[in-house]
C-alpha atoms as a PDB file:
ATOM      1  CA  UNK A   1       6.444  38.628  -5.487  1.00  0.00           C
ATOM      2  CA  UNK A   2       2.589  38.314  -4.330  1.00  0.00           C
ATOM      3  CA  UNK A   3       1.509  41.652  -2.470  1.00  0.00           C
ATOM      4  CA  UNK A   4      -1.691  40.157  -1.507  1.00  0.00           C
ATOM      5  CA  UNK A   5      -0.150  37.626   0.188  1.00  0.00           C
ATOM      6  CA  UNK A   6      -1.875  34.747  -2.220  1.00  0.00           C
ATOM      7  CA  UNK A   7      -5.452  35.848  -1.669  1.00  0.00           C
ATOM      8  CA  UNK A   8      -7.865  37.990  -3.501  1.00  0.00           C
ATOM      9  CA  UNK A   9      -9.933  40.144  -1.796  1.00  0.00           C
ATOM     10  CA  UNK A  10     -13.402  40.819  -2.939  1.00  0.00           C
ATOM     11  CA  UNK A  11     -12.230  43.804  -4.525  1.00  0.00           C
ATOM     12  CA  UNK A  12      -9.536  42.911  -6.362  1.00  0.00           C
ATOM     13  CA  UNK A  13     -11.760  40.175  -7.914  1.00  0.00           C
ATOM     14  CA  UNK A  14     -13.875  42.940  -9.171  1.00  0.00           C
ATOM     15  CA  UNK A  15     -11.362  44.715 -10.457  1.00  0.00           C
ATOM     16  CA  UNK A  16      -9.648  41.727 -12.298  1.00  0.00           C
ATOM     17  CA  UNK A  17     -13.098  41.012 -13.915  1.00  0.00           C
ATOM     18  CA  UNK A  18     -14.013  44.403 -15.316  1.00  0.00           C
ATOM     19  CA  UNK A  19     -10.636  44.806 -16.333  1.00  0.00           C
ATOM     20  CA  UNK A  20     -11.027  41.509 -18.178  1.00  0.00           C
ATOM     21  CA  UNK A  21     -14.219  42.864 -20.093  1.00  0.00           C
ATOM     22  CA  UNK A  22     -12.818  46.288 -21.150  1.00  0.00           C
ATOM     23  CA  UNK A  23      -9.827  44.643 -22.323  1.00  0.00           C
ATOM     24  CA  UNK A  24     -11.583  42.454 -24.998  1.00  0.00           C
ATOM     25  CA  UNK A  25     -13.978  44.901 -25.528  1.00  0.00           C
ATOM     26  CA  UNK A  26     -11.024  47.168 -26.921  1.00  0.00           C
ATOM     27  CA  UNK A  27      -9.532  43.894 -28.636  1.00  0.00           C
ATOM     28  CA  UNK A  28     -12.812  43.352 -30.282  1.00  0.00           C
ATOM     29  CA  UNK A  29     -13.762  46.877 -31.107  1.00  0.00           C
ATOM     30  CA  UNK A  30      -9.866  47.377 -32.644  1.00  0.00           C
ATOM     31  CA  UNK A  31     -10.819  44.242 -34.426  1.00  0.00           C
ATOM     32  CA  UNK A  32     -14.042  45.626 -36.007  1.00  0.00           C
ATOM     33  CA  UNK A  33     -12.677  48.831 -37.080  1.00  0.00           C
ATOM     34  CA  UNK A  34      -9.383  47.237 -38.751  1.00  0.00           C
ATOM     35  CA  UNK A  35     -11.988  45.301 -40.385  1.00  0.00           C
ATOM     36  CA  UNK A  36     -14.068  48.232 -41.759  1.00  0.00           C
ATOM     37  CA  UNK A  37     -11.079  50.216 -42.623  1.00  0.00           C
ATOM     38  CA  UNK A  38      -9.374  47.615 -44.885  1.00  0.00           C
ATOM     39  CA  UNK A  39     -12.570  45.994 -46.516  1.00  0.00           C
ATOM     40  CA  UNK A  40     -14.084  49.094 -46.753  1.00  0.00           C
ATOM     41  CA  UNK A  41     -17.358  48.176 -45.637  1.00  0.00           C
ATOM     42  CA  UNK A  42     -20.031  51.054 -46.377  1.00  0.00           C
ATOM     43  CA  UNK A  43     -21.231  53.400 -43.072  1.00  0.00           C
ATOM     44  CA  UNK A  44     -24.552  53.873 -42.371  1.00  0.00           C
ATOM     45  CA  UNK A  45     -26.060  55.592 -45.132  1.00  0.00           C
ATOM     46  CA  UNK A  46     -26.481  59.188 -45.463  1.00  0.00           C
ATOM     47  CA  UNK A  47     -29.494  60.992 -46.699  1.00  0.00           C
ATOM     48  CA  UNK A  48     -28.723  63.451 -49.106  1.00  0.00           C
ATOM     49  CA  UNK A  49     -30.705  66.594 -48.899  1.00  0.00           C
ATOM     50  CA  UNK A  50     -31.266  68.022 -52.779  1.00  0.00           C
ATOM     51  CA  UNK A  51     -30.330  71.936 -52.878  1.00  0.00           C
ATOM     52  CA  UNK A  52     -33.250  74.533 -52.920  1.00  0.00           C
ATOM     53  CA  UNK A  53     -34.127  76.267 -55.906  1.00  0.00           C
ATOM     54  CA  UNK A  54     -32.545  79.536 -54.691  1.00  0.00           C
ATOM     55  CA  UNK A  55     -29.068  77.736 -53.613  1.00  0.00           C
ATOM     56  CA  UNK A  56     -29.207  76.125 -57.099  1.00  0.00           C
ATOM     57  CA  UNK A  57     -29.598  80.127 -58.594  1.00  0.00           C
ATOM     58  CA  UNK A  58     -26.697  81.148 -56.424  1.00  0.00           C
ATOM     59  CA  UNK A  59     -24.450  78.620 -57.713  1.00  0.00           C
ATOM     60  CA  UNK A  60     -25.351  79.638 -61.387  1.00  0.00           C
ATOM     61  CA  UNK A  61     -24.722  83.361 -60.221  1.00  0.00           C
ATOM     62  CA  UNK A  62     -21.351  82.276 -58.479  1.00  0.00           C
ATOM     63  CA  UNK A  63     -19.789  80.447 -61.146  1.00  0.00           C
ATOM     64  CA  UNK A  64     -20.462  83.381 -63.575  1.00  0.00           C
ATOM     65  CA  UNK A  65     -23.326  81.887 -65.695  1.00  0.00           C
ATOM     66  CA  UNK A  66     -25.846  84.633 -65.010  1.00  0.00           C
ATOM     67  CA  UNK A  67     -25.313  87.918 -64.400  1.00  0.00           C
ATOM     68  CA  UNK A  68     -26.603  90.467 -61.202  1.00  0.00           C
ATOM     69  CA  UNK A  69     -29.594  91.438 -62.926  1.00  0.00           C
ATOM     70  CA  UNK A  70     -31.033  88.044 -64.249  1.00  0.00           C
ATOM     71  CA  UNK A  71     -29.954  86.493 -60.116  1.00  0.00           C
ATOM     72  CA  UNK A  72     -32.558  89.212 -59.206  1.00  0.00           C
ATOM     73  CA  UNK A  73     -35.192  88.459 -61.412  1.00  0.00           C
ATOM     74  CA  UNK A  74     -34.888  85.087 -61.471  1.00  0.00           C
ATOM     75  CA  UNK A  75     -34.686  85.248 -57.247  1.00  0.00           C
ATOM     76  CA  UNK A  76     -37.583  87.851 -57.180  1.00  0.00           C
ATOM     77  CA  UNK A  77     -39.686  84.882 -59.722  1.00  0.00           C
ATOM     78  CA  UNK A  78     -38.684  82.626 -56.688  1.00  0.00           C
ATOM     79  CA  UNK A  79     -40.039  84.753 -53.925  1.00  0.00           C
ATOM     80  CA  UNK A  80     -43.327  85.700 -54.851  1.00  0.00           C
ATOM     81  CA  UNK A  81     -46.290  83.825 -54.081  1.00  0.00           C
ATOM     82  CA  UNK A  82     -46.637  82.792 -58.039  1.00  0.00           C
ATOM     83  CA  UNK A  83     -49.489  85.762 -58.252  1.00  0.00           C
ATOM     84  CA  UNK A  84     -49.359  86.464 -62.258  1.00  0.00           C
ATOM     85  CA  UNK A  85     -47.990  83.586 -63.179  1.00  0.00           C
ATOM     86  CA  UNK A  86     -48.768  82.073 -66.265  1.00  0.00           C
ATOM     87  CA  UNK A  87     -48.568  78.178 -66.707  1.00  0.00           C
ATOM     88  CA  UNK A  88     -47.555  77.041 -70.393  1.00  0.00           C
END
């Protein structure tokens, strides 16, 4: 059965043709991303930002390696603007 009566309006060329480019685009980006998954091709890289000093000290004081009193110090050391500081 034809329901346009064998012609194609303007329209329903339009139609056809963009549904003709998001059709392979979805083929093709499927494609790409079965690709990726099974070859495992590396993502963009990622910039990996190094932990602060006083994260580093809370990670010590979380796992147990230094106790309340040492966290403060050490944090305190940390904090200040290095006034009475000796360098070795």
């Amino acid at each position: 059965m034809y329901w346009n009566h064998h012609d194609m309006t303007g329209w329903d060329w339009f139609a056809t043709s963009v549904g003709t480019v998001l059709f392979w685009a979805l083929l093709i980006t499927v494609a790409v991303l079965l690709y990726r998954s099974l070859t495992g091709a590396p993502q963009q890289p990622r910039t990996h930002v190094p932990p602060t000093p006083e994260q580093l000290l809370a990670e010590r004081f979380a796992r147990g390696e230094i106790d309340e009193e040492e966290y403060r110090r050490r944090l305190s050391v940390l904090r200040s603007d290095g006034v009475g500081l000796t360098k070795p």
